[in-house]
N, C-alpha and C. Protein backbone atom coordinates (compact mmCIF):
# COMPACT_ATOMS: atom_id res chain seq x y z
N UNK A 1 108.55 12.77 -26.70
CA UNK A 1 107.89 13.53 -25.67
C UNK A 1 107.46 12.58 -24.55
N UNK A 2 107.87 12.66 -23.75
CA UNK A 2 107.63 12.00 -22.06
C UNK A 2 105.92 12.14 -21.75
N UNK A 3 105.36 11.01 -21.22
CA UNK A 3 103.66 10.73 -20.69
C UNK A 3 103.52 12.37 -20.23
N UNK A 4 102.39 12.72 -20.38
CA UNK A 4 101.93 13.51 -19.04
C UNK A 4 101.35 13.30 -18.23
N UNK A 5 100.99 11.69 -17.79
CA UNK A 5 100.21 11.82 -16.89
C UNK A 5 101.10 11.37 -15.71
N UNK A 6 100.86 11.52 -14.58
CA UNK A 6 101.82 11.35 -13.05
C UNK A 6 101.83 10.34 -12.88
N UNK A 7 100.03 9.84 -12.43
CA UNK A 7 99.86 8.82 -11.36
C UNK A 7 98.19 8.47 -11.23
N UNK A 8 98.07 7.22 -11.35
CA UNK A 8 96.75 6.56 -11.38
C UNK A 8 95.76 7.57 -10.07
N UNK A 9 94.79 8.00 -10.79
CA UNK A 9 93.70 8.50 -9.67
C UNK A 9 92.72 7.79 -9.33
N UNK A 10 92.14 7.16 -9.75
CA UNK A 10 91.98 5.86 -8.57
C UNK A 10 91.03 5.42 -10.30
N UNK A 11 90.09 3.96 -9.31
CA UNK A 11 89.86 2.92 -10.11
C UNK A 11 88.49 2.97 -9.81
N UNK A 12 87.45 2.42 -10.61
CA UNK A 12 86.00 2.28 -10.85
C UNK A 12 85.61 1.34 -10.67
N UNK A 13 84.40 0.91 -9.45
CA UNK A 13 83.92 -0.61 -9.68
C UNK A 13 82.19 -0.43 -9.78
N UNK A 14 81.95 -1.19 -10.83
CA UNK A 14 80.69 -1.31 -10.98
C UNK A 14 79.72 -1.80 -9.60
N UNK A 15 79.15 -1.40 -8.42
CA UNK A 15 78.42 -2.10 -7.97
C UNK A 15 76.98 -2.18 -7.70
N UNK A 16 76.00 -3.12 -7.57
CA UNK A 16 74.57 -3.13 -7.13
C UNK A 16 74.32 -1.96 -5.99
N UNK A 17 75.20 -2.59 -5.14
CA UNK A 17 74.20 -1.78 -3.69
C UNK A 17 75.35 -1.07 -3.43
N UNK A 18 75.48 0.59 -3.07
CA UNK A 18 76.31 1.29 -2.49
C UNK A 18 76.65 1.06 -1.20
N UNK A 19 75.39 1.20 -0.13
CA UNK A 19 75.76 0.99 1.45
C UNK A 19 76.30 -0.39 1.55
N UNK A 20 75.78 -1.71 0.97
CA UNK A 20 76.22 -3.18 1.13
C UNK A 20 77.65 -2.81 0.93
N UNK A 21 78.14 -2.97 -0.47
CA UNK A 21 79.50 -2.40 -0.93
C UNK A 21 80.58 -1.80 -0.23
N UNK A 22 79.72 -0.75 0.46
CA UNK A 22 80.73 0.45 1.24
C UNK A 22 81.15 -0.62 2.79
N UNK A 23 80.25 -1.30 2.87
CA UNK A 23 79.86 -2.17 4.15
C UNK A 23 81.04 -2.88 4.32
N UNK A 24 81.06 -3.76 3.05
CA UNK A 24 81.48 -5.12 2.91
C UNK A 24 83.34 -4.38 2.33
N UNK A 25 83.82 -3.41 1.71
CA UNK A 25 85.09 -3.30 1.14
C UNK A 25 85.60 -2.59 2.81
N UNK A 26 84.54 -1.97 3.53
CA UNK A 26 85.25 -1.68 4.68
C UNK A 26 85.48 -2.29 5.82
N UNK A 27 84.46 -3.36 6.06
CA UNK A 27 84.92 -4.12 7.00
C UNK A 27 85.57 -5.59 6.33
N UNK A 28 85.13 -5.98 5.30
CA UNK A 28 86.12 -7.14 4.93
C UNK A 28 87.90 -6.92 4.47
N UNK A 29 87.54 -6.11 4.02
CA UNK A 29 89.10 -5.54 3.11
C UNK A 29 89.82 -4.55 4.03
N UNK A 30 89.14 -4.26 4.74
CA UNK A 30 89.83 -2.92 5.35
C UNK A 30 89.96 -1.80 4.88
N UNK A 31 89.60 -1.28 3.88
CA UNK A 31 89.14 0.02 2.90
C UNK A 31 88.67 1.04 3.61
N UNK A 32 89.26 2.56 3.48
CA UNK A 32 88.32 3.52 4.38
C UNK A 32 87.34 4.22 3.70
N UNK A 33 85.95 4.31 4.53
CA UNK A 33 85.09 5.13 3.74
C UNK A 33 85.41 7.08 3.70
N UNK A 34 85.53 7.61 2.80
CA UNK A 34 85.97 8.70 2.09
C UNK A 34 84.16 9.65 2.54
N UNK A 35 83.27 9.78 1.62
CA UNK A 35 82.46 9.97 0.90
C UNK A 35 81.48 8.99 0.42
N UNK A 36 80.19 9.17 0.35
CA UNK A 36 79.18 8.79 -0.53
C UNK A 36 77.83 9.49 -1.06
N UNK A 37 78.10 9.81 -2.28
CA UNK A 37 77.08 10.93 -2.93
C UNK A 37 75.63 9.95 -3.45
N UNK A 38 74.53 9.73 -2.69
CA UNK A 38 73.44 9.11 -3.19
C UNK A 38 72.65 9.61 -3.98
N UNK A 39 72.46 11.08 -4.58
CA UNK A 39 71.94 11.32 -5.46
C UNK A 39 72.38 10.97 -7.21
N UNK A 40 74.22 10.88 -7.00
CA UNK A 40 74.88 10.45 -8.13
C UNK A 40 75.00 9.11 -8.62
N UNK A 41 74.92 8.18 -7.08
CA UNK A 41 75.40 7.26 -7.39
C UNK A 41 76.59 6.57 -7.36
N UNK A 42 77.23 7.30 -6.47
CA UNK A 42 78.79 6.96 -6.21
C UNK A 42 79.27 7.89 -4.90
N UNK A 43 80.54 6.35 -4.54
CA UNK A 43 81.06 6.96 -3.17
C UNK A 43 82.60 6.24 -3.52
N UNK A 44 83.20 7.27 -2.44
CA UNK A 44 84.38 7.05 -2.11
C UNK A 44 85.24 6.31 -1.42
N UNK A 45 85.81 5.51 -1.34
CA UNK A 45 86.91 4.48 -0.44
C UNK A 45 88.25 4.97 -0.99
N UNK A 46 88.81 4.26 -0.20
CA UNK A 46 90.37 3.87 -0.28
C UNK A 46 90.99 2.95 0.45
N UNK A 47 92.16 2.36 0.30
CA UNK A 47 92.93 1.11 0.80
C UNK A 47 94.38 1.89 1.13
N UNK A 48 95.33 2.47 2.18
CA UNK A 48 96.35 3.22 2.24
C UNK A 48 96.66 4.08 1.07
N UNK A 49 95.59 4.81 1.02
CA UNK A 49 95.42 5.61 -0.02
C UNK A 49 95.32 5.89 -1.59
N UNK A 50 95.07 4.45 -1.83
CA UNK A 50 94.79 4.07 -3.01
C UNK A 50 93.20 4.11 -3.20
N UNK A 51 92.91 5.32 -4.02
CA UNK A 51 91.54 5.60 -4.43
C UNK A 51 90.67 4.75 -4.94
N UNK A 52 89.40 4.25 -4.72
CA UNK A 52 88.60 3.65 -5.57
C UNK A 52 87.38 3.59 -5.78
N UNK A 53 86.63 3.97 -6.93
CA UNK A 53 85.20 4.69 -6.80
C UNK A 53 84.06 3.87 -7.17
N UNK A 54 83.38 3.73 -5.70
CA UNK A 54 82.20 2.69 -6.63
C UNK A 54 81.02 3.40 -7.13
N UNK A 55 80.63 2.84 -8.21
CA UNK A 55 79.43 3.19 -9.07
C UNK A 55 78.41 2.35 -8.88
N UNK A 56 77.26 2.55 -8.85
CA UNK A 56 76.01 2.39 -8.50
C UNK A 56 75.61 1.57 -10.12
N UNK A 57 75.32 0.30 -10.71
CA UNK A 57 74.73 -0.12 -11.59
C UNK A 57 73.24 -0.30 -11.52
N UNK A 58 72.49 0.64 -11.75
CA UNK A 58 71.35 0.42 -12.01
C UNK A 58 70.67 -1.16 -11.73
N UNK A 59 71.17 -1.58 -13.25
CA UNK A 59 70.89 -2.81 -13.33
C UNK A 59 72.02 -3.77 -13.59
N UNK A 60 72.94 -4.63 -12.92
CA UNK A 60 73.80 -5.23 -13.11
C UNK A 60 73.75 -5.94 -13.97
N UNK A 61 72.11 -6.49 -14.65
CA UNK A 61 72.59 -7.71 -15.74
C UNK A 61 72.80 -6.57 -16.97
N UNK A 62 72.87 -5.72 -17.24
CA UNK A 62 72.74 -5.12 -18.59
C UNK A 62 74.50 -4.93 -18.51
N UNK A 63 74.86 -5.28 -17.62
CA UNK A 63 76.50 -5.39 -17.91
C UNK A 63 77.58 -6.48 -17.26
N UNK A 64 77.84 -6.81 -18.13
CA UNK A 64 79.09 -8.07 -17.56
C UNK A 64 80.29 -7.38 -16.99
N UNK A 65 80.59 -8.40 -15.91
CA UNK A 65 81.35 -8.17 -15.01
C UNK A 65 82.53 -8.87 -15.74
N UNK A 66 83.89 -7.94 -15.30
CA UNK A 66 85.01 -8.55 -16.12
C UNK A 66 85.13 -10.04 -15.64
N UNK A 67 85.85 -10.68 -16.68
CA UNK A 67 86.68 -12.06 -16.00
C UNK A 67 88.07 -11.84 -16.06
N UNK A 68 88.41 -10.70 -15.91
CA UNK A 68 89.96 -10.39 -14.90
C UNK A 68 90.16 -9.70 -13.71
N UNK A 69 90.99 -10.12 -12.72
CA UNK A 69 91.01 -9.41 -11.59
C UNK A 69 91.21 -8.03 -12.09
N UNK A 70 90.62 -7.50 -10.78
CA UNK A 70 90.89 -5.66 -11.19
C UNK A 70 91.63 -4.87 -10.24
N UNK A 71 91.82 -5.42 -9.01
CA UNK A 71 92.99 -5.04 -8.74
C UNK A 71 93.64 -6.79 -7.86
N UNK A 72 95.07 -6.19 -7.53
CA UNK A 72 96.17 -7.47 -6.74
C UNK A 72 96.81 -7.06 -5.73
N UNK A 73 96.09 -7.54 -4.91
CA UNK A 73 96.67 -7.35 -3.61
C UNK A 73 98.20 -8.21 -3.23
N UNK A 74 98.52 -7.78 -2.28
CA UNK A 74 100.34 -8.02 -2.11
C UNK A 74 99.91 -8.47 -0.45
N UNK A 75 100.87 -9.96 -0.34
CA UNK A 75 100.62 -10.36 1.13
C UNK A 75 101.90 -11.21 1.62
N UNK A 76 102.29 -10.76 2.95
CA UNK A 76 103.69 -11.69 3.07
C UNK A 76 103.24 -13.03 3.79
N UNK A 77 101.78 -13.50 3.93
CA UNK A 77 101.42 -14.85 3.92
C UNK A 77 100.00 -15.19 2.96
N UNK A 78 100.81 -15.84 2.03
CA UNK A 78 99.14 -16.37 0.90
C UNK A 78 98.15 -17.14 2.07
N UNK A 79 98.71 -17.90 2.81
CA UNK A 79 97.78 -18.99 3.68
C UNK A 79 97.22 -18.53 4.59
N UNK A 80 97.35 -17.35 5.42
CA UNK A 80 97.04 -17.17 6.54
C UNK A 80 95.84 -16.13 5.60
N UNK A 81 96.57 -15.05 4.40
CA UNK A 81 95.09 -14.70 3.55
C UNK A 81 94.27 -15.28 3.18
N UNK A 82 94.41 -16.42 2.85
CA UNK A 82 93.43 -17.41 2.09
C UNK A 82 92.58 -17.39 3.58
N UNK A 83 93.04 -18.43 4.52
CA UNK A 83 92.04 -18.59 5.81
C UNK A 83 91.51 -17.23 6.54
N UNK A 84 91.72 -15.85 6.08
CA UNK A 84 90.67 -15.47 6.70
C UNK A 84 89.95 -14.59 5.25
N UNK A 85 90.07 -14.77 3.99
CA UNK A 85 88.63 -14.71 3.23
C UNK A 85 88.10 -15.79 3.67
N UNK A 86 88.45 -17.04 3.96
CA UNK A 86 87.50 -17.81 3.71
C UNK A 86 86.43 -17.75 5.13
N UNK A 87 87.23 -17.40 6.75
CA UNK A 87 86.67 -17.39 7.74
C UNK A 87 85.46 -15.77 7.47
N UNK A 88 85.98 -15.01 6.49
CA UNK A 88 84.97 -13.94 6.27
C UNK A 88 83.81 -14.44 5.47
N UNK A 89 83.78 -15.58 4.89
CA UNK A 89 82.55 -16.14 4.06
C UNK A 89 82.73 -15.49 2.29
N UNK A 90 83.80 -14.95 2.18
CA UNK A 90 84.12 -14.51 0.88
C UNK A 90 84.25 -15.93 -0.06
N UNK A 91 83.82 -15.48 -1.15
CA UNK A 91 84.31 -16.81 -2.39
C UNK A 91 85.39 -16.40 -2.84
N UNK A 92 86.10 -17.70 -2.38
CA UNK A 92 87.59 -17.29 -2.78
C UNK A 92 87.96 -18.45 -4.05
N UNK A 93 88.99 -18.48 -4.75
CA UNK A 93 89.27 -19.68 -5.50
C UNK A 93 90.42 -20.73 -4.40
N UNK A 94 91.10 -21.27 -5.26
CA UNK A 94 92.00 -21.78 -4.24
C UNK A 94 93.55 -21.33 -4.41
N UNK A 95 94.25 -21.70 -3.40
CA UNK A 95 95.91 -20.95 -3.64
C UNK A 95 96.50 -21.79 -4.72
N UNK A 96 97.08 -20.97 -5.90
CA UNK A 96 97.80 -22.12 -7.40
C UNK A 96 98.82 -20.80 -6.98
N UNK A 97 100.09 -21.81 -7.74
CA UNK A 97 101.60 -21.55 -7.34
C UNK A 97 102.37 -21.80 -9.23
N UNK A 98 103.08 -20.60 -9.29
CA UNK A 98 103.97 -21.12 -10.46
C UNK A 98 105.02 -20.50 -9.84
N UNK A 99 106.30 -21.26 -10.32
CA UNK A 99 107.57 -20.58 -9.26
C UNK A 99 107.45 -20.06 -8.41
N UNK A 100 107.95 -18.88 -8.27
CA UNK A 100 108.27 -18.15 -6.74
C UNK A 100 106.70 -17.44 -6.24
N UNK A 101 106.13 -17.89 -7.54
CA UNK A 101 104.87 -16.88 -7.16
C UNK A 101 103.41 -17.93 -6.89
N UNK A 102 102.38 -17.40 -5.54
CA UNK A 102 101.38 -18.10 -5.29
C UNK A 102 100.51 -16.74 -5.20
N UNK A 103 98.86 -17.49 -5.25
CA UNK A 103 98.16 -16.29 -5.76
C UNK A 103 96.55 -17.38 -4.91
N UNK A 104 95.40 -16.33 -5.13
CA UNK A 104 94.18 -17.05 -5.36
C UNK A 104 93.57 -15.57 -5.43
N UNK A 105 92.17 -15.89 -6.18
CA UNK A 105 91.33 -14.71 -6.47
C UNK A 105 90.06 -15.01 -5.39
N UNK A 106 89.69 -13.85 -5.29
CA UNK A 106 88.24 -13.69 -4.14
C UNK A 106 87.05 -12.90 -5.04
N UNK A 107 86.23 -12.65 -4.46
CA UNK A 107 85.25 -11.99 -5.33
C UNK A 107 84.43 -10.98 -4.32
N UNK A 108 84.01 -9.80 -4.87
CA UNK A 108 82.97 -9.04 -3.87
C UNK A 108 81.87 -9.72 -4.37
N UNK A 109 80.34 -9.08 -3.52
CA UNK A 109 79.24 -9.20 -3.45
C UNK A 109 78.43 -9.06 -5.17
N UNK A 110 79.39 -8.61 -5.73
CA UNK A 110 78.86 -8.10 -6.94
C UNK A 110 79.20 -9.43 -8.26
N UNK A 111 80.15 -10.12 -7.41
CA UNK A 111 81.12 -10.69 -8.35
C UNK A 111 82.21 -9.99 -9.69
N UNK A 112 82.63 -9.20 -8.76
CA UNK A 112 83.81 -8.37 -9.20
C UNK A 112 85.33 -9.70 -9.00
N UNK A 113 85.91 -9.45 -9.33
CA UNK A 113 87.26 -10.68 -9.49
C UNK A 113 88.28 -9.41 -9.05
N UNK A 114 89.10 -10.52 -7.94
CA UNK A 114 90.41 -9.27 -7.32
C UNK A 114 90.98 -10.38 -6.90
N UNK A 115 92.73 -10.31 -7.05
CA UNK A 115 93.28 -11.24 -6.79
C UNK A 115 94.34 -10.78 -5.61
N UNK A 116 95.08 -12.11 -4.82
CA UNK A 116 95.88 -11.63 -3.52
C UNK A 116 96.80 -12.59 -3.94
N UNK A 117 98.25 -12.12 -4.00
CA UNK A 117 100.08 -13.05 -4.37
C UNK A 117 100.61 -12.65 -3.29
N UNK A 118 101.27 -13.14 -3.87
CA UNK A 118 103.00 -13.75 -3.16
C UNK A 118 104.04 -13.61 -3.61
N UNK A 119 105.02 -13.27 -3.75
CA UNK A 119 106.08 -13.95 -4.05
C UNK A 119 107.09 -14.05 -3.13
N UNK A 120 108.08 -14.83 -3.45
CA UNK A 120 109.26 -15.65 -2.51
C UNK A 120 110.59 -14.78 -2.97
């Protein structure tokens, strides 16, 4: 019997502050703001229409933040990405290369892990 499901409806990120968050994925990342429900605790973005819902953590230490990227961004220059997280003041790691492929991870405000490649 074949999946039933279609197609990813979007993705969940744990964050502290909603407006900071909504702030920072829309003007750093370029993300559009959708929605934001403040009584729930969650609002809406997207990236060319790729859904993604942030959640409001109460208290961030009562939960660890993954140590894997959660999503990977796709870029036809790693270097020219790298220099402008870094001209945005984002913590970025640095660009590492195995074969055809180069990469470095950045982090939001929350210290969420998201990574940006390459390949050749």
């Amino acid at each position: 019997m074949p999946s039933p499901l279609s197609h990813i409806s979007n993705i969940f990120i744990r964050v502290s502050d909603l407006e900071k968050s909504i702030d920072w994925y829309t003007k750093t990342l370029g993300f559009r703001n959708n929605w934001l429900h403040h009584e729930g605790g969650y609002a809406s973005i997207d990236y060319e229409g790729f859904p993604v819902i942030l959640i409001k953590k109460e208290s961030m230490d009562e939960t660890k933040q993954s140590d894997f990227s959660l999503l990977n961004f796709h870029t036809a220059n790693i270097e020219e990405a790298h220099k402008y997280f870094n001209s945005q003041g984002v913590n970025t790691g640095e660009v590492e290369t195995l074969d055809n492929a180069k990469w470095f991870w950045f982090k939001d405000p929350d210290d969420n892990i998201f990574q940006v490649s390459y390949f050749e």
